[in-house]
Protein backbone atom coordinates (compact mmCIF):
# COMPACT_ATOMS: atom_id res chain seq x y z
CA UNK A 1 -66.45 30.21 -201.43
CA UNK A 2 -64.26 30.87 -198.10
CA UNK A 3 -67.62 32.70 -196.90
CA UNK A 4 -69.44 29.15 -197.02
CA UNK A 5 -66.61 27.84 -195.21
CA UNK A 6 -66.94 29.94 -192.47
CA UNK A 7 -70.25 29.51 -192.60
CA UNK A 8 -70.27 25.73 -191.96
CA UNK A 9 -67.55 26.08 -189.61
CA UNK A 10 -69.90 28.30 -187.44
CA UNK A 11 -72.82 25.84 -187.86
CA UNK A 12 -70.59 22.83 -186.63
CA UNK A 13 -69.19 24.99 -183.46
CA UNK A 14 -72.72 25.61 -182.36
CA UNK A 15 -73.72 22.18 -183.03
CA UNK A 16 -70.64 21.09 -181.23
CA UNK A 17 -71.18 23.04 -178.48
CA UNK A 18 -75.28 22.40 -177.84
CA UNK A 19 -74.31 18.46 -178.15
CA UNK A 20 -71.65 18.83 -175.66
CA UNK A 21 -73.96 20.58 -173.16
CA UNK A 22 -76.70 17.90 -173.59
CA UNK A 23 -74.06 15.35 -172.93
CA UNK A 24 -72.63 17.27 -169.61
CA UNK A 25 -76.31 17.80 -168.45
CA UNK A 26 -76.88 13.32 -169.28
CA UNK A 27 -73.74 12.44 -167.51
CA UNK A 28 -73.24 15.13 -164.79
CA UNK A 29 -76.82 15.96 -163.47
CA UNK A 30 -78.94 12.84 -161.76
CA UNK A 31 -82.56 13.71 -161.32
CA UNK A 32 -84.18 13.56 -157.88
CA UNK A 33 -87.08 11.24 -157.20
CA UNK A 34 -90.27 12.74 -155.33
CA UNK A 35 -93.88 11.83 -154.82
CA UNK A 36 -96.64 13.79 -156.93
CA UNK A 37 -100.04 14.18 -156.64
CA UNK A 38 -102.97 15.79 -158.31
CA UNK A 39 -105.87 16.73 -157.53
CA UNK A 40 -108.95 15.80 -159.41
CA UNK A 41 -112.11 17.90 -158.63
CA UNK A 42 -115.13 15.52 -157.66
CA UNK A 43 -116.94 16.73 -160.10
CA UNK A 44 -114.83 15.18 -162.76
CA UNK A 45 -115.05 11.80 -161.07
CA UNK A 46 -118.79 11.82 -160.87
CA UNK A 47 -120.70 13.69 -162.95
CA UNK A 48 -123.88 14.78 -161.95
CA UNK A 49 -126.71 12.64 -163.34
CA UNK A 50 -128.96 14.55 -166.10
């Protein structure tokens, strides 16, 4: 029984420890705006008539 203990103990550090990284990286890390563009090949736009 003190093996599942330890067990669960384990499993709640490391889900203690992702959670608290997620929550650093939310609070602590602001994402930076920018302008993308893509470009679409004319040939997706209009199709060749068949």
């Amino acid at each position: 029984m003190p093996t599942l203990f330890r067990f669960l103990f384990f499993c709640a550090t490391a889900v203690a420890i992702v959670y608290g990284i997620m929550w650093s990286l939310v609070v602590f890390v602001e994402p930076r705006e920018r302008e993308v563009t893509v470009r679409i090949p004319s040939e997706r736009v209009n199709p060749p008539a068949q």
